[in-house]
N, C-alpha and C. Protein backbone atom coordinates (compact mmCIF):
# COMPACT_ATOMS: atom_id res chain seq x y z
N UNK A 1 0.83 -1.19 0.00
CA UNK A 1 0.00 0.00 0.00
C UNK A 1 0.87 1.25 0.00
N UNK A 2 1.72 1.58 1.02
CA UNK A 2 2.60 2.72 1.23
C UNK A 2 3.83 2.48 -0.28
N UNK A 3 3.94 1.46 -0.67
CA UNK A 3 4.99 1.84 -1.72
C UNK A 3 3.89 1.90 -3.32
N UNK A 4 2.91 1.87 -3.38
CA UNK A 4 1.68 1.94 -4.59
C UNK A 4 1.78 3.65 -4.06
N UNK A 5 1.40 4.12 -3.43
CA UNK A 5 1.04 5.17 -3.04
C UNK A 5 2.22 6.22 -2.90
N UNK A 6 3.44 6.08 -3.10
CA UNK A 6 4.88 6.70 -2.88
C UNK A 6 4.78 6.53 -4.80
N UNK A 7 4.55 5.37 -5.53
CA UNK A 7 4.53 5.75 -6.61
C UNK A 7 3.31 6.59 -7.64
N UNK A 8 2.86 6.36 -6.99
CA UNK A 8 1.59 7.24 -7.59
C UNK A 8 2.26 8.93 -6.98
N UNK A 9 2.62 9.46 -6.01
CA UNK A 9 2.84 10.79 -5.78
C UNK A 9 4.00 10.59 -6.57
N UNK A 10 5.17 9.99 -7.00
CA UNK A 10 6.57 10.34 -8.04
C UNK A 10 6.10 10.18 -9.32
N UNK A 11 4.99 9.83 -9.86
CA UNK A 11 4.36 9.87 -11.26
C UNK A 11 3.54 11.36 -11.52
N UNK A 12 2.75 11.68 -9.79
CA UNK A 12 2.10 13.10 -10.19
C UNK A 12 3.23 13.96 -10.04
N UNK A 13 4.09 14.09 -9.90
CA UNK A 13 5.19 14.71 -9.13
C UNK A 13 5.87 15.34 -10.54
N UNK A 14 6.27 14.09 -11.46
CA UNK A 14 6.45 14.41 -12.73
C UNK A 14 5.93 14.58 -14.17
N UNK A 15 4.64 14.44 -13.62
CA UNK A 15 3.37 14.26 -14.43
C UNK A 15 3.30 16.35 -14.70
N UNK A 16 3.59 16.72 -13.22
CA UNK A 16 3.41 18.36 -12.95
C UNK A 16 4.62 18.83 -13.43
N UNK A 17 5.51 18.45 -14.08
CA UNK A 17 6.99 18.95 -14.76
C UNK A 17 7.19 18.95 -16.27
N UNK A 18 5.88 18.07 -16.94
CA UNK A 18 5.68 17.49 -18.13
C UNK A 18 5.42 18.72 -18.99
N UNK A 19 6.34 19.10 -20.30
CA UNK A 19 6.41 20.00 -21.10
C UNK A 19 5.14 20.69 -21.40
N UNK A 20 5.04 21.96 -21.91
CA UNK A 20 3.37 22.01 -22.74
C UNK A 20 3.00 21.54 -23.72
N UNK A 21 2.37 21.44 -24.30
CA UNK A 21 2.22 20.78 -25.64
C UNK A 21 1.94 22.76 -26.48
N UNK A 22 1.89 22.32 -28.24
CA UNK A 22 2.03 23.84 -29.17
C UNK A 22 0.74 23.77 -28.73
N UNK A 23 -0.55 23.47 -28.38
CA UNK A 23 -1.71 24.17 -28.60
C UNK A 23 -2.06 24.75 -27.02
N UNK A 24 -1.34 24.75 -26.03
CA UNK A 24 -1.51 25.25 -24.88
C UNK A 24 -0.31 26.31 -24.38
N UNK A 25 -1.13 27.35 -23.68
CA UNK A 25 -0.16 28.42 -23.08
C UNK A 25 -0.13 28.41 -21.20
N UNK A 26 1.03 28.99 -20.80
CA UNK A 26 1.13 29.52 -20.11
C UNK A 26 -0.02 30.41 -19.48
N UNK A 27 -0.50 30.42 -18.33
CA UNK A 27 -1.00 31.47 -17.52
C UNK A 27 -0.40 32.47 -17.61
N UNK A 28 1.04 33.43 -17.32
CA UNK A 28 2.03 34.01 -18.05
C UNK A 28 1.66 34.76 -19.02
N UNK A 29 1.13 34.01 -19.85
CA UNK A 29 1.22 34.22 -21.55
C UNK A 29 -0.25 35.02 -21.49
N UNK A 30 -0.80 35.36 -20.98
CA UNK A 30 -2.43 35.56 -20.90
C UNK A 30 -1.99 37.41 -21.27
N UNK A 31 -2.39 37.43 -22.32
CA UNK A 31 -2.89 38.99 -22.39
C UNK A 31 -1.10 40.08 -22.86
N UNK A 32 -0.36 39.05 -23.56
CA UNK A 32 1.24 39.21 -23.86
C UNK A 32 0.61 39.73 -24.82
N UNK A 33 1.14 40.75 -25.71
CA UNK A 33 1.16 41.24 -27.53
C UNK A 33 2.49 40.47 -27.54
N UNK A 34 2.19 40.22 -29.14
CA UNK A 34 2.91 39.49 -30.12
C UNK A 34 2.77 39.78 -31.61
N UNK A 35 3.84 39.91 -32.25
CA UNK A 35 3.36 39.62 -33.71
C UNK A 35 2.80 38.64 -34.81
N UNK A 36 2.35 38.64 -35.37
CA UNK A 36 1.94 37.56 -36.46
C UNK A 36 2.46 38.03 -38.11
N UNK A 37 2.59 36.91 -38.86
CA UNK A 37 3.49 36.82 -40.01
C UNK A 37 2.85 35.28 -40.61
N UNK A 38 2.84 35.14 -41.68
CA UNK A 38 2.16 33.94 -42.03
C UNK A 38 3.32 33.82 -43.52
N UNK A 39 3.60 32.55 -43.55
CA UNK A 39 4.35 32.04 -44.78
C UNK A 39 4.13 30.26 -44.65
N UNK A 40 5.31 29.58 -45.71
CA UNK A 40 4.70 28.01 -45.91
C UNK A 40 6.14 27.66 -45.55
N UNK A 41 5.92 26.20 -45.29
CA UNK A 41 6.92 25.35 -44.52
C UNK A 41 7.66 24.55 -46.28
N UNK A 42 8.99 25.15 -45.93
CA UNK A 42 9.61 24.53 -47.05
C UNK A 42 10.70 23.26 -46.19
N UNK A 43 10.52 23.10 -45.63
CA UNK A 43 11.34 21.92 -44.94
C UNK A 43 10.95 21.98 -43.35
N UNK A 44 11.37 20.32 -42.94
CA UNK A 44 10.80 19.99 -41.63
C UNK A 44 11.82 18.85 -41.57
N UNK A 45 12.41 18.56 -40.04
CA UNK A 45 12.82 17.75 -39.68
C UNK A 45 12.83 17.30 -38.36
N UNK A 46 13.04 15.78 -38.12
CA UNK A 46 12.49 15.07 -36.46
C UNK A 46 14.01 15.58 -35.94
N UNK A 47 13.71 16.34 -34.63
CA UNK A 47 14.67 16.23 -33.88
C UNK A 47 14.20 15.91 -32.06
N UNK A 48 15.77 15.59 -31.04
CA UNK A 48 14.94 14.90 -30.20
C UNK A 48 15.43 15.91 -28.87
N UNK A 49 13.83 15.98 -28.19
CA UNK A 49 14.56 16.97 -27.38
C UNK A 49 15.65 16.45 -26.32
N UNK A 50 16.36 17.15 -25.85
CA UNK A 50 17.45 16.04 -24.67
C UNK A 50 16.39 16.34 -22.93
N UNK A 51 16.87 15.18 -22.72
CA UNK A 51 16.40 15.27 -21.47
C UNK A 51 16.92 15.94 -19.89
N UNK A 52 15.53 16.45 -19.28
CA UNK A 52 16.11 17.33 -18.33
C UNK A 52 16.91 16.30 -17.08
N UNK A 53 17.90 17.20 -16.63
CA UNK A 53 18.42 16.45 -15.44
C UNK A 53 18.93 17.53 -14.50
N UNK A 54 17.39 18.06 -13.99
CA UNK A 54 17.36 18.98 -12.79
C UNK A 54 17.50 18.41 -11.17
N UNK A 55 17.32 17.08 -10.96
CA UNK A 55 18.15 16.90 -9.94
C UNK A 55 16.03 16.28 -9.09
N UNK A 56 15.31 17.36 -8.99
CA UNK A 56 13.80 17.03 -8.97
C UNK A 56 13.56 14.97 -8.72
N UNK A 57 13.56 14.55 -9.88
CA UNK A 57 13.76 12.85 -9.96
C UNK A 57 14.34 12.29 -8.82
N UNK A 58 15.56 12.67 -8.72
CA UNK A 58 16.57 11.97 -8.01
C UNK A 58 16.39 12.21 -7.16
N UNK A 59 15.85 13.54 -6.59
CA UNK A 59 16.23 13.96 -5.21
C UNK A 59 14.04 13.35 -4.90
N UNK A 60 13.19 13.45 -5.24
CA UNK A 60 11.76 12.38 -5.42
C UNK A 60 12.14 11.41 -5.07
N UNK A 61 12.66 10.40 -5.80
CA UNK A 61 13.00 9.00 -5.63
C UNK A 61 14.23 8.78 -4.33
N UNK A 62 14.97 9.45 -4.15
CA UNK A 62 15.71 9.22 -3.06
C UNK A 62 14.95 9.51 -1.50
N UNK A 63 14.60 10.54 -1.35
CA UNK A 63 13.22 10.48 -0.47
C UNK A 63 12.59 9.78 -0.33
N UNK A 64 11.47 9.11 -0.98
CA UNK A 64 10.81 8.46 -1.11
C UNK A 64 11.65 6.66 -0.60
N UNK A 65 12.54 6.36 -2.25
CA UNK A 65 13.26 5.41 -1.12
C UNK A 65 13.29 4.84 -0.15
N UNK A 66 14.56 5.87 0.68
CA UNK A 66 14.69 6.29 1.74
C UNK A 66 14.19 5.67 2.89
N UNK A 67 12.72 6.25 2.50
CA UNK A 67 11.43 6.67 3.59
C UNK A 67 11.10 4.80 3.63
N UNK A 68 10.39 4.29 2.20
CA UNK A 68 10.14 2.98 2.23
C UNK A 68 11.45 1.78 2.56
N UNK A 69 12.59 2.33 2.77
CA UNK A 69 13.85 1.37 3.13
C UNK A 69 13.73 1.46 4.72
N UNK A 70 13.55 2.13 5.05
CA UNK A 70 13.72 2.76 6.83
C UNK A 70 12.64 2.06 7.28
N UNK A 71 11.47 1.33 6.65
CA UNK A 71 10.32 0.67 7.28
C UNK A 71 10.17 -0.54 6.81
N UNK A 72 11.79 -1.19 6.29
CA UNK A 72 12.18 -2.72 6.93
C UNK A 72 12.81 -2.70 7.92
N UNK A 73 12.66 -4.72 8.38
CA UNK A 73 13.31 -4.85 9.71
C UNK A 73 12.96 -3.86 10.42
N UNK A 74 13.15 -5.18 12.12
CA UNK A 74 12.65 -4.86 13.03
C UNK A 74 13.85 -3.85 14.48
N UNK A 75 14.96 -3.74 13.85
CA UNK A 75 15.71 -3.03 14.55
C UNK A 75 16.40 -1.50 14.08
N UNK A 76 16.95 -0.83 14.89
CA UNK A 76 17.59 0.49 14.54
C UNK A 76 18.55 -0.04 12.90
N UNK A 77 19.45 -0.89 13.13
CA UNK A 77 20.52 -1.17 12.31
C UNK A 77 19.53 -1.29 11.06
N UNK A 78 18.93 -2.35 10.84
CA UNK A 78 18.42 -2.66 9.57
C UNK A 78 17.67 -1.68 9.29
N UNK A 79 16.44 -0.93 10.08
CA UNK A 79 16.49 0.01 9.42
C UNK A 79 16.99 1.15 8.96
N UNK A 80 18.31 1.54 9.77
CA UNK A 80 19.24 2.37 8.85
C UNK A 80 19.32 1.82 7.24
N UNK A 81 19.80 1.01 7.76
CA UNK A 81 20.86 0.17 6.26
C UNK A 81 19.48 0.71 5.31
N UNK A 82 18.52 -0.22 5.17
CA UNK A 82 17.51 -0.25 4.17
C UNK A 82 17.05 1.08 4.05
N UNK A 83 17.08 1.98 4.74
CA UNK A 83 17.24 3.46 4.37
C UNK A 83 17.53 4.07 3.41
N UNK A 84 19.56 3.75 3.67
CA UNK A 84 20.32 3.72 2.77
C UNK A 84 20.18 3.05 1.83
N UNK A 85 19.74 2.39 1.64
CA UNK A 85 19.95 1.24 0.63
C UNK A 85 18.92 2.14 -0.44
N UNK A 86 17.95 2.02 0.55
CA UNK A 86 16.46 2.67 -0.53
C UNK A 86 16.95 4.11 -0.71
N UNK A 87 17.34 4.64 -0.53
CA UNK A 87 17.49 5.93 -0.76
C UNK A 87 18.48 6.24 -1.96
N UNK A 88 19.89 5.37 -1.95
CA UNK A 88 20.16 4.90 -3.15
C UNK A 88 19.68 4.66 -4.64
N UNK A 89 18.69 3.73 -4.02
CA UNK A 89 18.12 2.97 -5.25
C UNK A 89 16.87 4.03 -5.40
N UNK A 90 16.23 4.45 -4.90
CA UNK A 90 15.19 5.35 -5.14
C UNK A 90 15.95 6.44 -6.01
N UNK A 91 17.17 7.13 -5.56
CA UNK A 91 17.73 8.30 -6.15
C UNK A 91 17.89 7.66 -7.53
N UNK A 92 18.49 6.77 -7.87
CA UNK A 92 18.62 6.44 -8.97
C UNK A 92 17.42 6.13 -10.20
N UNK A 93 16.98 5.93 -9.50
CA UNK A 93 15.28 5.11 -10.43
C UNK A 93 14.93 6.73 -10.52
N UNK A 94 14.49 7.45 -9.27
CA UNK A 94 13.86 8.88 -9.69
C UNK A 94 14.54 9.85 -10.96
N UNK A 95 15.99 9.43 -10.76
CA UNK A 95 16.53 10.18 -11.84
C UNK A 95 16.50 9.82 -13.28
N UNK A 96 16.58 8.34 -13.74
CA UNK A 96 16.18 7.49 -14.75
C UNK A 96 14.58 8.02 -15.08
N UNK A 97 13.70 8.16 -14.11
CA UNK A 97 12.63 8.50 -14.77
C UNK A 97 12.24 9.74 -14.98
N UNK A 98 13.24 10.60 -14.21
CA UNK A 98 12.80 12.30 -15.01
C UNK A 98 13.79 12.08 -16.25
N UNK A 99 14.68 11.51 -16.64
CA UNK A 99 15.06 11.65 -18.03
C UNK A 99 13.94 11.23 -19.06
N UNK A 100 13.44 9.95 -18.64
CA UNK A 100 12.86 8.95 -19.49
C UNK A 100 11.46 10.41 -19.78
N UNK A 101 10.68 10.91 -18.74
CA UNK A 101 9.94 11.55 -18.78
C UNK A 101 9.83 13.26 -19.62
N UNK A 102 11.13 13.86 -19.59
CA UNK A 102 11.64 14.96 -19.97
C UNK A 102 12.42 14.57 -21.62
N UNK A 103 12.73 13.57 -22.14
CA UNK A 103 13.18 13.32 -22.81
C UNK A 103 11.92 13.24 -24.52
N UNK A 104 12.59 13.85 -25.36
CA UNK A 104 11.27 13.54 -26.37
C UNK A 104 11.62 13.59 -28.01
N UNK A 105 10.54 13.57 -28.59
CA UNK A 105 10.76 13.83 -30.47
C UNK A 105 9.88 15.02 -30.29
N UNK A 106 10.32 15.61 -31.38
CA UNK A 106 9.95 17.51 -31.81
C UNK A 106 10.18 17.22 -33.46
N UNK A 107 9.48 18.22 -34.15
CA UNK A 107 9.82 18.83 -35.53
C UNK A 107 10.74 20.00 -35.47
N UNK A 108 11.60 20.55 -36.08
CA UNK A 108 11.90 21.46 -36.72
C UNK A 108 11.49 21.64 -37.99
N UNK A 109 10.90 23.09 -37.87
CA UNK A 109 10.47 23.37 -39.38
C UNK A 109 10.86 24.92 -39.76
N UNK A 110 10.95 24.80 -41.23
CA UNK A 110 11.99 26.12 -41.40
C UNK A 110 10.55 26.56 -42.37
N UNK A 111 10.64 27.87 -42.35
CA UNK A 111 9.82 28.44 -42.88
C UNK A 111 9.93 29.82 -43.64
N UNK A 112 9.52 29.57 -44.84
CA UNK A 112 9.72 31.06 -45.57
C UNK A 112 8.71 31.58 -45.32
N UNK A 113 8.73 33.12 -44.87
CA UNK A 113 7.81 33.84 -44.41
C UNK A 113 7.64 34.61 -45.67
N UNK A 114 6.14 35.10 -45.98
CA UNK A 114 5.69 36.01 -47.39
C UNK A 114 6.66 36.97 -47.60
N UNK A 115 7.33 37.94 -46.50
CA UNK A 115 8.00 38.53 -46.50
C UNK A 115 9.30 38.45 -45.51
N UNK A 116 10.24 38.94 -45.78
CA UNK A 116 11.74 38.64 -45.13
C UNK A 116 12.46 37.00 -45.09
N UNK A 117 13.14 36.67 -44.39
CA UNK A 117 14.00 35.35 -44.38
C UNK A 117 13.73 34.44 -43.76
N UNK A 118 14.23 33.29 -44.01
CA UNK A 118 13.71 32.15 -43.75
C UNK A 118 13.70 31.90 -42.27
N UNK A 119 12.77 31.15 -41.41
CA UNK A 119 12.50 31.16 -39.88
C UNK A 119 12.71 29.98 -39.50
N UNK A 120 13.56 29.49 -38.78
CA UNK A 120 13.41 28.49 -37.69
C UNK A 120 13.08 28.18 -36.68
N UNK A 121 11.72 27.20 -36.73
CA UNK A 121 11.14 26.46 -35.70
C UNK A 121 10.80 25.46 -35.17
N UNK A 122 11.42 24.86 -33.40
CA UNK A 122 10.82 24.05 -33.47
C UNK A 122 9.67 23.44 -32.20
N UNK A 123 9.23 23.02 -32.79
CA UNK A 123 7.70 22.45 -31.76
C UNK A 123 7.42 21.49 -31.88
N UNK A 124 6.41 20.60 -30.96
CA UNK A 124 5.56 19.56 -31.42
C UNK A 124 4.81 19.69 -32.72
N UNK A 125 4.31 18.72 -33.86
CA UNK A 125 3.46 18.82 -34.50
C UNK A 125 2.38 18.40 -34.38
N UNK A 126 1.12 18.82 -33.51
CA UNK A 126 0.03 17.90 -33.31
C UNK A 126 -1.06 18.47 -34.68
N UNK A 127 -0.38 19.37 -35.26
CA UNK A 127 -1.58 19.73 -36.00
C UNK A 127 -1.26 18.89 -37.57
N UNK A 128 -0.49 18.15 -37.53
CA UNK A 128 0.05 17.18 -38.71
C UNK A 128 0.79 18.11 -39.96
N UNK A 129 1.26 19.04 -39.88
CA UNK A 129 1.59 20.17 -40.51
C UNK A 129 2.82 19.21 -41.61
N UNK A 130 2.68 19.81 -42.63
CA UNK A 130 3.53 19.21 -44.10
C UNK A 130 4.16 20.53 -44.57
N UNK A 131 5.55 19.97 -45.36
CA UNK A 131 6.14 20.49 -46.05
C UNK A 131 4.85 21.42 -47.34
N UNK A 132 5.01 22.67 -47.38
CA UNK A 132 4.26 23.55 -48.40
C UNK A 132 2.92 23.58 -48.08
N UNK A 133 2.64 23.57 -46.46
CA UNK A 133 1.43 23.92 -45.45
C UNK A 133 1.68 25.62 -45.12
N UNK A 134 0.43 26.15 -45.46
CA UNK A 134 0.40 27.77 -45.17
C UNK A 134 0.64 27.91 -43.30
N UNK A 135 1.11 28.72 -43.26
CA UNK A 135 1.28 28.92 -41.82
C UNK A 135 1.22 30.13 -41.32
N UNK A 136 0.60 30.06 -40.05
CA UNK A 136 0.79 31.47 -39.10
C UNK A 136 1.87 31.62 -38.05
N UNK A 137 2.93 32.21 -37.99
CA UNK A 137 3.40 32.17 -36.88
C UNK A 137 3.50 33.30 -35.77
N UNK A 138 3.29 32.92 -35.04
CA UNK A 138 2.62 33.50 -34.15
C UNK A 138 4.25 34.18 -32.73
N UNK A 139 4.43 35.19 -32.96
CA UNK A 139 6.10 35.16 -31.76
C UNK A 139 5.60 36.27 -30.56
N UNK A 140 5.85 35.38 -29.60
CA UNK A 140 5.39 36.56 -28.37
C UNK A 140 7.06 36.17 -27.60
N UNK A 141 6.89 35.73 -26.07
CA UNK A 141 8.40 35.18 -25.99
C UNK A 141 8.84 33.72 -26.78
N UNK A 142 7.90 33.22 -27.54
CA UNK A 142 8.24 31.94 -27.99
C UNK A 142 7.81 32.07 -29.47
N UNK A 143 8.04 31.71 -30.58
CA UNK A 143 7.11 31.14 -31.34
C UNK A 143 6.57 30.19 -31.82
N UNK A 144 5.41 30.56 -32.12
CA UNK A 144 4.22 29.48 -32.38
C UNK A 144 3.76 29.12 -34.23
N UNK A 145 4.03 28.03 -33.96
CA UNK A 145 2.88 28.06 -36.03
C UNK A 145 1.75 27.27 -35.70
N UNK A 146 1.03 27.65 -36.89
CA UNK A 146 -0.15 27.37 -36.71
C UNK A 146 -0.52 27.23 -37.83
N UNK A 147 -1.52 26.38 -38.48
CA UNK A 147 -1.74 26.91 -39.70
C UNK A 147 -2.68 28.07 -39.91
N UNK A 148 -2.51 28.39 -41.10
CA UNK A 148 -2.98 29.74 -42.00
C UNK A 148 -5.08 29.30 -41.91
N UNK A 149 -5.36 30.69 -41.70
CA UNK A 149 -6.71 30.76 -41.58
C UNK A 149 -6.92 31.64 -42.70
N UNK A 150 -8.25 30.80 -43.57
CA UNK A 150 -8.18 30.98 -44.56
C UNK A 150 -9.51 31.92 -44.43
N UNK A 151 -9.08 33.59 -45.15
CA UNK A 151 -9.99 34.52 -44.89
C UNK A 151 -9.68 35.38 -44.39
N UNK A 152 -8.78 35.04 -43.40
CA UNK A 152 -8.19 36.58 -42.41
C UNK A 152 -7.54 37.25 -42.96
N UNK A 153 -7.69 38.67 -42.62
CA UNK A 153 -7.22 40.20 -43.19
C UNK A 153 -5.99 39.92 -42.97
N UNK A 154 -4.98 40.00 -44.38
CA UNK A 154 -3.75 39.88 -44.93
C UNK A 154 -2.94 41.23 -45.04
N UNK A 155 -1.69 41.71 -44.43
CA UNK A 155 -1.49 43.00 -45.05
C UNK A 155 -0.58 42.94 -45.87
């Protein structure tokens, strides 16, 4: 029960560290100006993001551990040891899984904009976006593409 329940809080733990995805913002981001620019994607490529190793994981799982090693055996000694032991092995597993978790595939996509030079970006693609797809991009502190809405006032 107590070690189901130690993993369920190191899954929400990193569940709450988990990147945004392109179609969601920041609270932050609420009410930012930005520019917009719309052109087509002349090339795209998979790249992978590297994974974070903020220390968060390790230092989760070593706690945790720790905590479930210290509540074997029935004396001071053993439960030191299994402490240690778990705290070890917890640090390690926590850190293996904020990589595994922080770790990912992205597009880069380069983009000629209607006007000026070519733009590099990269994001998730959830919107299935192709090579010679109209696009909006959208730059406040980040930028965003999107595709092109067909109708909107062009200048």
């Amino acid at each position: 029960m107590l070690l189901r329940l130690s993993a369920i809080l190191l899954a929400l733990g990193f569940a709450a560290c988990a990147p945004e995805t392109n179609t969601s913002v920041e609270r932050q981001a609420l009410g930012i100006q930005g520019t917009v620019y719309r052109g087509t994607i002349i090339a795209m490529r998979p790249v992978t993001v590297s994974a974070s190793r903020s220390g968060v994981g390790a230092t989760a799982g070593a706690v945790g551990g720790g905590f479930l090693g210290s509540t074997i055996g029935d004396d001071w000694r053993t439960r030191t040891v299994g402490g240690v032991v778990g705290a070890l092995a917890g640090g390690v597993a926590g850190g293996a899984i904020e990589q595994g978790v922080t770790r990912g595939e992205t597009i880069e996509f380069i983009i000629r904009p209607d006007s000026g030079r070519e733009r590099v970006i990269t994001q998730t693609n959830e919107l299935g976006l192709q090579i010679s797809d109209r696009v909006m991009v959208t730059e406040t502190d980040r930028a965003r593409i999107s595709r092109d809405i067909p109708g909107t006032a062009r200048r």
